[in-house]
Structures are given as C-alpha cells and as structure tokens.
N, C-alpha and C. Protein backbone atom coordinates (compact mmCIF):
# COMPACT_ATOMS: atom_id res chain seq x y z
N UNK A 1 63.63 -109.01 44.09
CA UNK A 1 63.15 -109.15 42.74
C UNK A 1 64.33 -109.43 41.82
N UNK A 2 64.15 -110.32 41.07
CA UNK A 2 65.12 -110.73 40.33
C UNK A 2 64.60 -110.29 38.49
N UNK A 3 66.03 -110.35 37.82
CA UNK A 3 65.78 -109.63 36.81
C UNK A 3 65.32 -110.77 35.35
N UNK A 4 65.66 -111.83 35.83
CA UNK A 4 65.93 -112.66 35.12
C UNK A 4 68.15 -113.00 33.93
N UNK A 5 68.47 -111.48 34.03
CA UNK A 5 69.74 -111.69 33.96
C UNK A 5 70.50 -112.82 34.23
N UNK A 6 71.29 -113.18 33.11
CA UNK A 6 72.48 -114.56 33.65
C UNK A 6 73.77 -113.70 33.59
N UNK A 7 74.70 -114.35 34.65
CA UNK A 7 76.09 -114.00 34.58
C UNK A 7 76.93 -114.85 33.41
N UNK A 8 77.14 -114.33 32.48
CA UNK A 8 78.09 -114.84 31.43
C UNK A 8 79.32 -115.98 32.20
N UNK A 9 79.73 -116.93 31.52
CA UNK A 9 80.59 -117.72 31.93
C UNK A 9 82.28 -116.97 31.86
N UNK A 10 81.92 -115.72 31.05
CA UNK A 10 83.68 -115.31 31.22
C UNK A 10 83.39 -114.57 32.69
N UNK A 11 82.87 -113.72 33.13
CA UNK A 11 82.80 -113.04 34.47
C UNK A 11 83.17 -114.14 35.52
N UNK A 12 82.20 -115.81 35.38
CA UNK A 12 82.75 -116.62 36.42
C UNK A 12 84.30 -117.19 36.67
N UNK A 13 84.78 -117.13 34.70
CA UNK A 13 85.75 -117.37 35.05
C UNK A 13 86.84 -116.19 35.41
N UNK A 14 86.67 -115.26 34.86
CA UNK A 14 87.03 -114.01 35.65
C UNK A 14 87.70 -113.95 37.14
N UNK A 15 86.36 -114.05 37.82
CA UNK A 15 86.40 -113.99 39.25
C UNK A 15 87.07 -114.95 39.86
N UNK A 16 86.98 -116.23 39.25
CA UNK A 16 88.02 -117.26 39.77
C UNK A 16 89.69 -116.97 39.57
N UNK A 17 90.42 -116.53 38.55
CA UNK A 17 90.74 -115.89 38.19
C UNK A 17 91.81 -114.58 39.14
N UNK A 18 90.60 -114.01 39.76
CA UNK A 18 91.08 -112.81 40.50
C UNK A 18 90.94 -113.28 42.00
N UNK A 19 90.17 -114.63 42.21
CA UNK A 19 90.18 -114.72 43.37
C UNK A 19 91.22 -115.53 44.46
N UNK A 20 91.70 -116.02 43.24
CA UNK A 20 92.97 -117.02 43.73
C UNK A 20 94.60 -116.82 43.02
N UNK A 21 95.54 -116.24 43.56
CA UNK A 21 96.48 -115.64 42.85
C UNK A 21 97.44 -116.86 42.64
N UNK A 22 97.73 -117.73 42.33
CA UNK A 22 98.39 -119.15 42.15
C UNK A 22 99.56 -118.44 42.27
N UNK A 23 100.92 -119.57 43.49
CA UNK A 23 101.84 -118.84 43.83
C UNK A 23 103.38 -119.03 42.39
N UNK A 24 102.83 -119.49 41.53
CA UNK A 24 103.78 -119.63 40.13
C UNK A 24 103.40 -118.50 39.16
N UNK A 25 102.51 -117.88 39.63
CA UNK A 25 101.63 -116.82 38.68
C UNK A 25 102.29 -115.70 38.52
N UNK A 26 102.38 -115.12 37.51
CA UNK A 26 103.46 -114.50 37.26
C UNK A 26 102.48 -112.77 37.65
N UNK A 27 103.14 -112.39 38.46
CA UNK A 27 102.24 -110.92 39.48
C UNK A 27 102.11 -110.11 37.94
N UNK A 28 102.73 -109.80 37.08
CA UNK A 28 102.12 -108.81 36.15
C UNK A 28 100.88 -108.86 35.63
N UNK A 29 100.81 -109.84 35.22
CA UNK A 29 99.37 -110.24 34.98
C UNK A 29 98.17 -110.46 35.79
N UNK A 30 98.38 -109.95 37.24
CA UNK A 30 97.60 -110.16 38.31
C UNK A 30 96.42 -109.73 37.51
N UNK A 31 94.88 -109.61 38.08
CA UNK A 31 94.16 -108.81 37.76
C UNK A 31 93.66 -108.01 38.94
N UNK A 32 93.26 -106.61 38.34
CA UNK A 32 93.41 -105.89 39.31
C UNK A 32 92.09 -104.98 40.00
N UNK A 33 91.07 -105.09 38.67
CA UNK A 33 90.01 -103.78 38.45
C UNK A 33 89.71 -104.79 36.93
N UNK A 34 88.33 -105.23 37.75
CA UNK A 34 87.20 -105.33 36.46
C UNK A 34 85.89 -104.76 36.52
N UNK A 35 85.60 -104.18 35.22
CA UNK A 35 83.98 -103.80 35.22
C UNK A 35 83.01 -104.59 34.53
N UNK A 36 82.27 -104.59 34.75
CA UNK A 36 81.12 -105.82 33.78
C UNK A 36 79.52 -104.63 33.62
N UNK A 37 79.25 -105.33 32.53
CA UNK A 37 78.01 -104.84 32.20
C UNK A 37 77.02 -105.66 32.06
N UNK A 38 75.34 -104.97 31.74
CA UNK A 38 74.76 -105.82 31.72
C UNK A 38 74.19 -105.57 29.98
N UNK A 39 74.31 -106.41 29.04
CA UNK A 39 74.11 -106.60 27.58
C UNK A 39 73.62 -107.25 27.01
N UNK A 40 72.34 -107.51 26.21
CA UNK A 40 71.49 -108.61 25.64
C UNK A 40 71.63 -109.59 26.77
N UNK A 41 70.76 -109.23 27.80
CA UNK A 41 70.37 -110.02 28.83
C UNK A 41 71.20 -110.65 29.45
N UNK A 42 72.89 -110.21 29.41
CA UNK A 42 73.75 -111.30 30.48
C UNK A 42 74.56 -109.76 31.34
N UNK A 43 74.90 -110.38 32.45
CA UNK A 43 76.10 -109.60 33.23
C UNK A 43 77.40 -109.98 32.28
N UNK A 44 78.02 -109.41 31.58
CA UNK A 44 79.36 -109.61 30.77
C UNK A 44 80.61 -108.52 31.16
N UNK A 45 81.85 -109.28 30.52
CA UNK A 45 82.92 -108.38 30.92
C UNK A 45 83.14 -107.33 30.34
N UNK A 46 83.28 -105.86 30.67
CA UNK A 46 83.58 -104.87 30.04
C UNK A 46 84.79 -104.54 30.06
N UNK A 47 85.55 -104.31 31.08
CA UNK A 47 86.98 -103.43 30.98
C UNK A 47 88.01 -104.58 32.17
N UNK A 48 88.97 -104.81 32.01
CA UNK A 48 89.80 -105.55 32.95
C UNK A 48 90.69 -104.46 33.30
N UNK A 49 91.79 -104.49 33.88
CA UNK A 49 92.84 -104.03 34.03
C UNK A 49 93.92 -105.06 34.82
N UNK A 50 95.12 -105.40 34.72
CA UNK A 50 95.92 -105.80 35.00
C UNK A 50 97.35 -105.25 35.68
N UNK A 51 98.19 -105.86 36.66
CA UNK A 51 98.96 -105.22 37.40
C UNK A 51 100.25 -104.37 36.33
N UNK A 52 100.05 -105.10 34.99
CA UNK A 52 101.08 -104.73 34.03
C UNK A 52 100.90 -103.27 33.34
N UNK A 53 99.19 -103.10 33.43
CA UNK A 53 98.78 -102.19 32.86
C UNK A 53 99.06 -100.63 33.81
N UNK A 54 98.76 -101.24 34.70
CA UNK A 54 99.22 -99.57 35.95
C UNK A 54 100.79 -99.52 35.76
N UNK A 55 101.69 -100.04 34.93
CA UNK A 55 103.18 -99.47 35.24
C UNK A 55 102.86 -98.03 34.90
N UNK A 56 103.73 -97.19 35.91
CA UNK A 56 104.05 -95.93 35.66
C UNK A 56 102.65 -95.11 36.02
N UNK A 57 101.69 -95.34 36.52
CA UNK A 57 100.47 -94.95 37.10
C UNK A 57 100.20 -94.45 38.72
N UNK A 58 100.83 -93.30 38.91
CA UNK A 58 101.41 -92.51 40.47
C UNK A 58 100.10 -92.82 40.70
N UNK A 59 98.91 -92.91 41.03
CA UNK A 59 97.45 -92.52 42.07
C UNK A 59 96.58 -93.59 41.11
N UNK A 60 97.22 -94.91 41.78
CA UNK A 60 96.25 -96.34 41.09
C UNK A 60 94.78 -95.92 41.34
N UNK A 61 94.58 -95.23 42.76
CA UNK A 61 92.82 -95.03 43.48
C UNK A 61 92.22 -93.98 42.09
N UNK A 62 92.97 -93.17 41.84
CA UNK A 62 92.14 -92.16 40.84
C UNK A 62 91.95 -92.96 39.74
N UNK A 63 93.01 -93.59 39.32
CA UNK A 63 93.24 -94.20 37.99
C UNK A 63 91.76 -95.47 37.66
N UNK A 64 91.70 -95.59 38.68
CA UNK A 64 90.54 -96.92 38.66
C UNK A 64 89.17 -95.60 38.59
N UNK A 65 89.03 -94.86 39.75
CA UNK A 65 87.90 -93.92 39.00
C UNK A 65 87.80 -93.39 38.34
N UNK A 66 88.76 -93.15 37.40
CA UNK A 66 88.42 -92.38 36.08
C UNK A 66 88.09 -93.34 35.08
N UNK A 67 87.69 -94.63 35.46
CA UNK A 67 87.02 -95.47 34.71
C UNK A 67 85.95 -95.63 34.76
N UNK A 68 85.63 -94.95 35.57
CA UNK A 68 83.87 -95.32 35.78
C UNK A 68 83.12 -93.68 35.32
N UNK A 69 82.49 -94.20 34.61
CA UNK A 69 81.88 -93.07 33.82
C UNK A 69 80.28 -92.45 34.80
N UNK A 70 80.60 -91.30 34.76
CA UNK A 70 79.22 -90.74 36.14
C UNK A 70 77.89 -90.98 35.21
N UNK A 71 77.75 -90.92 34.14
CA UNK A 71 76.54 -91.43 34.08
C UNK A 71 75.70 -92.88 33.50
N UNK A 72 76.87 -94.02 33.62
CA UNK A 72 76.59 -95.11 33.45
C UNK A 72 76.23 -95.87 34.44
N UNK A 73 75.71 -96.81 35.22
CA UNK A 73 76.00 -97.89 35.81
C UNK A 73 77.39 -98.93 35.50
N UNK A 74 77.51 -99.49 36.40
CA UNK A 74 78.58 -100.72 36.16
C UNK A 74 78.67 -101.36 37.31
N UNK A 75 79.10 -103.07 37.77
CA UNK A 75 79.54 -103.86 38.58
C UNK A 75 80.99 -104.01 38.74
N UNK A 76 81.60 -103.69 39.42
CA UNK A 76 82.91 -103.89 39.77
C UNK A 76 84.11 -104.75 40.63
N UNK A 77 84.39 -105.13 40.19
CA UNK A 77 85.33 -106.13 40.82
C UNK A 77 86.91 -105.25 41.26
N UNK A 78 87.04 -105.10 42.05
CA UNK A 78 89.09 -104.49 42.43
C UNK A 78 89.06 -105.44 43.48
N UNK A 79 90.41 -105.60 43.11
CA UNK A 79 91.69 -106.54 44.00
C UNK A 79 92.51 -105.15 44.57
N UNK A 80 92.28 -104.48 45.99
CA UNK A 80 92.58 -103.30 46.51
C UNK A 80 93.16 -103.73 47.21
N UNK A 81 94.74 -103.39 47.27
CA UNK A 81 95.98 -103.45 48.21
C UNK A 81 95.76 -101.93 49.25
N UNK A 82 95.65 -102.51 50.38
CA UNK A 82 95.61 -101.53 51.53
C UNK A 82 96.72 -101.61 52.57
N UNK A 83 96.93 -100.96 53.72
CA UNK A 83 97.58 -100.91 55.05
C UNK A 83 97.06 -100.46 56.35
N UNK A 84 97.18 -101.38 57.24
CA UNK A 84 96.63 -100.83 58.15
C UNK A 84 97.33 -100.39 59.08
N UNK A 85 97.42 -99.58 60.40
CA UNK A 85 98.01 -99.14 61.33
C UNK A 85 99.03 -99.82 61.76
N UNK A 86 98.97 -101.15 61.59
CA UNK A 86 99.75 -102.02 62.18
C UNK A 86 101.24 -102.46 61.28
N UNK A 87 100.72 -101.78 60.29
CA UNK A 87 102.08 -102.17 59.10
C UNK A 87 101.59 -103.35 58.54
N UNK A 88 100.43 -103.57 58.54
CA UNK A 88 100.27 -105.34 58.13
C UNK A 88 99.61 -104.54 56.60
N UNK A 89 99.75 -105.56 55.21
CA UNK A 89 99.24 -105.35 53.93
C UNK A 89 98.77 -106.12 54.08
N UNK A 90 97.32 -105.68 53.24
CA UNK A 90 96.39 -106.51 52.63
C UNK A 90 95.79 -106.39 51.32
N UNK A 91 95.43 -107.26 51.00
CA UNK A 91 94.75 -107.02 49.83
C UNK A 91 93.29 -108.12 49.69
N UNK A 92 92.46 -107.36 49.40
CA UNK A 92 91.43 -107.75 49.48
C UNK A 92 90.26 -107.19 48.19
N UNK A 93 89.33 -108.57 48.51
CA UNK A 93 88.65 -108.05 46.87
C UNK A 93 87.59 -107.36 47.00
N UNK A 94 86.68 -106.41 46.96
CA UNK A 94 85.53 -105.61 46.82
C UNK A 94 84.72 -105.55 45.51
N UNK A 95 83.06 -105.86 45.85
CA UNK A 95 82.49 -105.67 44.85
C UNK A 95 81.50 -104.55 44.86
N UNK A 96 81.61 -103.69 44.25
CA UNK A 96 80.89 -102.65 44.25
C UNK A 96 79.76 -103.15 43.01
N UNK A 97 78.91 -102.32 43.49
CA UNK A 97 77.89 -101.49 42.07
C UNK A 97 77.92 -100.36 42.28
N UNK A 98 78.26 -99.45 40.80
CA UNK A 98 78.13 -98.24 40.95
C UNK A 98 76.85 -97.62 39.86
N UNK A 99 76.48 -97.17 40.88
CA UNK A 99 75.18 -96.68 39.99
C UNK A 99 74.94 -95.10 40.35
N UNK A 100 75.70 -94.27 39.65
CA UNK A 100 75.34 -92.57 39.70
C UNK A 100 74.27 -92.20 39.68
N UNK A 101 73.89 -90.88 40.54
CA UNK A 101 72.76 -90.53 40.35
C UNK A 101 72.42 -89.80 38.77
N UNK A 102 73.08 -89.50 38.10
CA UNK A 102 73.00 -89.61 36.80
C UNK A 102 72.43 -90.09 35.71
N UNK A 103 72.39 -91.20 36.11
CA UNK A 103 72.83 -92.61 35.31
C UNK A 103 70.85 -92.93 34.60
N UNK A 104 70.45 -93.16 34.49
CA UNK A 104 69.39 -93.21 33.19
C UNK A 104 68.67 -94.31 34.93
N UNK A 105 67.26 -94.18 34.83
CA UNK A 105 66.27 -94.45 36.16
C UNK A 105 66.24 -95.68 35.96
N UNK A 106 66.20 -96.33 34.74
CA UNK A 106 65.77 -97.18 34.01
C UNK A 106 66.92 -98.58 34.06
N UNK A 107 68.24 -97.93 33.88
CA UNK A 107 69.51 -98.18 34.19
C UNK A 107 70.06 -99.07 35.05
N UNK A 108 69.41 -97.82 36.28
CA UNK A 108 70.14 -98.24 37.85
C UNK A 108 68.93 -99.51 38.39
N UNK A 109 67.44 -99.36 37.97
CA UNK A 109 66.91 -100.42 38.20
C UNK A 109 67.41 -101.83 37.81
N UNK A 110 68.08 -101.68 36.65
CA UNK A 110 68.47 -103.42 35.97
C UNK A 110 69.09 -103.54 37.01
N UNK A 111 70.21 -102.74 37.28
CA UNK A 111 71.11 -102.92 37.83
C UNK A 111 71.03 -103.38 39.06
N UNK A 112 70.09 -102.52 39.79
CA UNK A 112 70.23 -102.86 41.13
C UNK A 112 69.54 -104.80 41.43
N UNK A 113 68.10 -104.70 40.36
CA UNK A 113 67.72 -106.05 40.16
C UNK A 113 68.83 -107.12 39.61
N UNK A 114 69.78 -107.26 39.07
CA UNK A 114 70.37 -108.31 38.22
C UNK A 114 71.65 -107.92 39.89
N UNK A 115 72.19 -107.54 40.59
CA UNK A 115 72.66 -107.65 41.41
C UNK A 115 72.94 -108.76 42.23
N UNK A 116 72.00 -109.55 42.46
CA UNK A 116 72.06 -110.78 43.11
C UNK A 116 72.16 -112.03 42.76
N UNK A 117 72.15 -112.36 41.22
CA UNK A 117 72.87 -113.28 40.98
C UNK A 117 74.38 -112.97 40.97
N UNK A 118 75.21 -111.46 40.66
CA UNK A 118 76.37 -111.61 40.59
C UNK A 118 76.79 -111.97 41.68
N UNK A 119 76.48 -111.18 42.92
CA UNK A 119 76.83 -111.07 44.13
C UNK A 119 77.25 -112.81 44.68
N UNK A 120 75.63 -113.57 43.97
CA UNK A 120 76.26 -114.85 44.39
C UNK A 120 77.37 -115.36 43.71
N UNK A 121 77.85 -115.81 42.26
CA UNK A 121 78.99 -115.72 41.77
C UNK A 121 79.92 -115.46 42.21
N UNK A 122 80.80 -114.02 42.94
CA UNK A 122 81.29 -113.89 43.72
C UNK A 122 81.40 -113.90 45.10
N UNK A 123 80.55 -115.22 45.61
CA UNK A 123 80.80 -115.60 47.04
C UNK A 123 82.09 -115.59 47.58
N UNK A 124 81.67 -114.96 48.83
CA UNK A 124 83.33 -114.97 49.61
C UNK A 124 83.91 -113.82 49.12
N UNK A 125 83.46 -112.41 48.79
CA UNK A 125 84.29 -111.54 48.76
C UNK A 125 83.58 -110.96 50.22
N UNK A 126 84.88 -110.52 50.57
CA UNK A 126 84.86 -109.43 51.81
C UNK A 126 83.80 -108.61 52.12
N UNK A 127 83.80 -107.44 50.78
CA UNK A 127 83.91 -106.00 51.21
C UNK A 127 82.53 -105.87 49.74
N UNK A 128 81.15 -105.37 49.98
CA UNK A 128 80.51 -105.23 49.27
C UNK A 128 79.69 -104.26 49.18
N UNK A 129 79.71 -102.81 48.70
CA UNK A 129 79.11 -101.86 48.53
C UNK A 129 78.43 -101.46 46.96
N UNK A 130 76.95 -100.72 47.41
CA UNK A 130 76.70 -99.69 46.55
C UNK A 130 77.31 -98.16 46.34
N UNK A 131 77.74 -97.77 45.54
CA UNK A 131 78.03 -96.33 45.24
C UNK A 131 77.25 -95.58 44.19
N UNK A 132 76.19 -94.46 44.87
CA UNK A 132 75.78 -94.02 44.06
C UNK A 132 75.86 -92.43 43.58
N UNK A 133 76.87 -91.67 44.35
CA UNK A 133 76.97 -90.87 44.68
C UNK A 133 78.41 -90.45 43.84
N UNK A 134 78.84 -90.44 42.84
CA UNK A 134 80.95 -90.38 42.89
C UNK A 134 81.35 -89.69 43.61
N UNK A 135 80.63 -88.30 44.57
CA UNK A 135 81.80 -87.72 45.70
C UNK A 135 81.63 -89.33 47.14
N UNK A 136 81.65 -90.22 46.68
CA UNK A 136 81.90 -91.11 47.92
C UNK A 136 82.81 -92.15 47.52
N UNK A 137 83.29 -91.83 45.70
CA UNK A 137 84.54 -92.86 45.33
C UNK A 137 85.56 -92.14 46.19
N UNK A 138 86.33 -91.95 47.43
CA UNK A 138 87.67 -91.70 47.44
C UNK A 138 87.99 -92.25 48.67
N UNK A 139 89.52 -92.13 48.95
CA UNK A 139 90.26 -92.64 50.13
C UNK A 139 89.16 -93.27 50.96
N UNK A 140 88.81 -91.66 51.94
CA UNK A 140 87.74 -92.04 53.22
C UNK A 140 87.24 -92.92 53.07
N UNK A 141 86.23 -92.87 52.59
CA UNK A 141 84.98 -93.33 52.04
C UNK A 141 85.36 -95.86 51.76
N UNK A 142 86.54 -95.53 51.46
CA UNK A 142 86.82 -96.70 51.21
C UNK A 142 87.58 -97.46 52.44
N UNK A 143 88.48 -96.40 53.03
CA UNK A 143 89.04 -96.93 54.12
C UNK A 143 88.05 -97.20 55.53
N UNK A 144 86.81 -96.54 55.64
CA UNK A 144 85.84 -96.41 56.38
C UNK A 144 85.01 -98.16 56.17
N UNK A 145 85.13 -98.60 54.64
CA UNK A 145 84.59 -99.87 54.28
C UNK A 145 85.52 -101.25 54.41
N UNK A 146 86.89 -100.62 54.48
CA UNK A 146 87.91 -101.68 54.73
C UNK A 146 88.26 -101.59 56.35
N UNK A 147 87.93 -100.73 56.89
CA UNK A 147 88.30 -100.72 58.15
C UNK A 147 88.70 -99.43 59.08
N UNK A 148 88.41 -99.07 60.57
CA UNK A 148 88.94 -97.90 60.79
C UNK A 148 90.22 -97.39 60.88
N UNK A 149 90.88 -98.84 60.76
CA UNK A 149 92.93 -98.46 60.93
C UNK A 149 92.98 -98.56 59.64
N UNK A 150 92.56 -98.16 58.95
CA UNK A 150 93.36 -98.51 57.33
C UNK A 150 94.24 -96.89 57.44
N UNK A 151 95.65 -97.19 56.64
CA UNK A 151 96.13 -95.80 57.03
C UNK A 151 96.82 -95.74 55.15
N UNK A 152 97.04 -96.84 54.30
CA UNK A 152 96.50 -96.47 53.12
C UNK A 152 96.16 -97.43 51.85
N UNK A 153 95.92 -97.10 51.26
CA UNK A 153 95.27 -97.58 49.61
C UNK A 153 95.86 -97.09 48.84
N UNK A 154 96.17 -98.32 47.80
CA UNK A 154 96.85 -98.67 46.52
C UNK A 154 98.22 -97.68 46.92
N UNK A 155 98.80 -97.49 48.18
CA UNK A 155 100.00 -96.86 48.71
C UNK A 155 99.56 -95.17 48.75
N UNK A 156 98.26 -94.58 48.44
CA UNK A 156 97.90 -93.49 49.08
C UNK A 156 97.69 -93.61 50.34
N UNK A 157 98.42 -92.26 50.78
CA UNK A 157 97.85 -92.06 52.70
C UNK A 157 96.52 -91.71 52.42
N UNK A 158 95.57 -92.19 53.89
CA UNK A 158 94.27 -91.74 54.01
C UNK A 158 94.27 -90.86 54.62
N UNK A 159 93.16 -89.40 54.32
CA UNK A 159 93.78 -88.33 54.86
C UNK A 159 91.76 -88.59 55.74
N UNK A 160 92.09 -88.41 56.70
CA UNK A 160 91.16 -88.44 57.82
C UNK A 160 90.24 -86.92 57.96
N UNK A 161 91.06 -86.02 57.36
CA UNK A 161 90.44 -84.52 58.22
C UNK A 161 89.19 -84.17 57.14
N UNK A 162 88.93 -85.01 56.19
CA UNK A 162 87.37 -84.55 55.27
C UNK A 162 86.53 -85.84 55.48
N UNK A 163 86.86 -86.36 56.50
CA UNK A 163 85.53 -87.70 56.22
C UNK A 163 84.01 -86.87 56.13
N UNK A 164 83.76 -87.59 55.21
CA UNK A 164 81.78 -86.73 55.08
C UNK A 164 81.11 -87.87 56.19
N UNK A 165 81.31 -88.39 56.84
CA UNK A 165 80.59 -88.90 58.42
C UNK A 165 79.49 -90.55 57.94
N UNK A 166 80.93 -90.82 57.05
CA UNK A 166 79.88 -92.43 56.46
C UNK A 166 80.72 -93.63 57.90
C-alpha cells in the first residue's frame, strides 16, 4: 500500500551525494548520518550530519542515536565505517526506518506506507532495516546486520557477550 507521499528532490539529491564520495572531495564534508521526515505530504530532509561535525565526538555509534528521538518516527540514511575480522574497512550505507514503539500509531503507519518510494530512491544500498524497538539501536544488533565478522563500528569494538539472539 502506498501512501501517495513524494520524495522531495533535496533527499534525491542528498543520497546521490552520500552515495558517491568523488575522489577530489574534500573528506570533511563527507556526509555521514541523515534523517528525513515526512511533511506536507513529501519525504524531506531533516537533520544531516557531516564528517566535520563529529570532530572531537569519542562514541560516533551513540552520537548518531541520540538523534533519534524514541517517540518520533524517522528514515535514515548513515554512511557506517565498520571492520571486519580480517582487518579489511568498510564503509557502507544503511537505510533504516525507525519507528519506536512509542511513536504516535498513526505515525508509524505513514511511515511504514511512504517507505517504498524512498527505499526505491535509494537503490543499491546494502544494508536495509526496520527498528522499532531502541534497545536494538546498538553495536550487536548492527554488526549482526553488517555481518557475523564485523569486529567494529564507527571504531567501537563489538562486544559479543549481550547479543539479544537477532
């Protein structure tokens, strides 16, 4: 079921944007963590963040969830630098929706309906989850979605001994 929702033309250009890092591009300005909303009938941009903006930011993983408010909805875009067992980095883009159980009934329906035009917009991302829960924003929970050798994120170690069994 579709919502009738359009994706605003800044989100497309957004995503283009975050999806291709041009090798003259100057890394501060990477982008790193976007949220979008949905507002007088379009998916639009709400919050960006940039690689310039985390200077001096010890726990990038918290720093990005303390942006997401538990009883709102939001669509999310991160450009998540990981490691895997092998010593190899990656970085890769993930699109979440986060929709708390919190979050207004009414809310998480737009949301979950206007979902599939973004999703197409961002064709070709990797890694695509719902979160509706915030005890399932952390490490585990993400390294379990990027892979079973991931050993860490945004340069946190993944600590293995609390996986909740996703």
């Amino acid at each position: 079921m579709s919502s009738g929702v359009q994706v605003s033309d800044a989100v497309k250009l957004l995503f283009e944007e975050m999806k291709v890092m041009k090798k003259d591009a100057d890394e501060c300005q990477r982008l790193r963590f976007a949220m979008f909303l949905i507002a007088d009938g379009a998916i639009i941009v709400d919050k960006v963040v940039r690689e310039k903006d985390l200077e001096g930011v010890e726990n990038r993983f918290q720093y990005f969830r303390g942006m997401l408010d538990d009883k709102t909805c939001r669509y999310v875009l991160y450009d998540c630098h990981y490691e895997n067992d092998e010593c190899s980095k990656k970085e890769d883009l993930v699109f979440f929706m986060w929709a708390p159980d919190n979050a207004d009934i009414k809310e998480k329906m737009a949301y979950a309906s206007s979902k599939g035009p973004l999703g197409k917009v961002f064709s070709g991302v990797k890694f695509v989850k719902q979160i509706n829960d915030p005890g399932e924003y952390h490490l585990d929970y993400f390294a379990d979605l990027l892979g079973k050798n991931t050993v860490t994120i945004e340069g946190c170690s993944v600590k293995c001994s609390h996986k909740k069994g996703h």
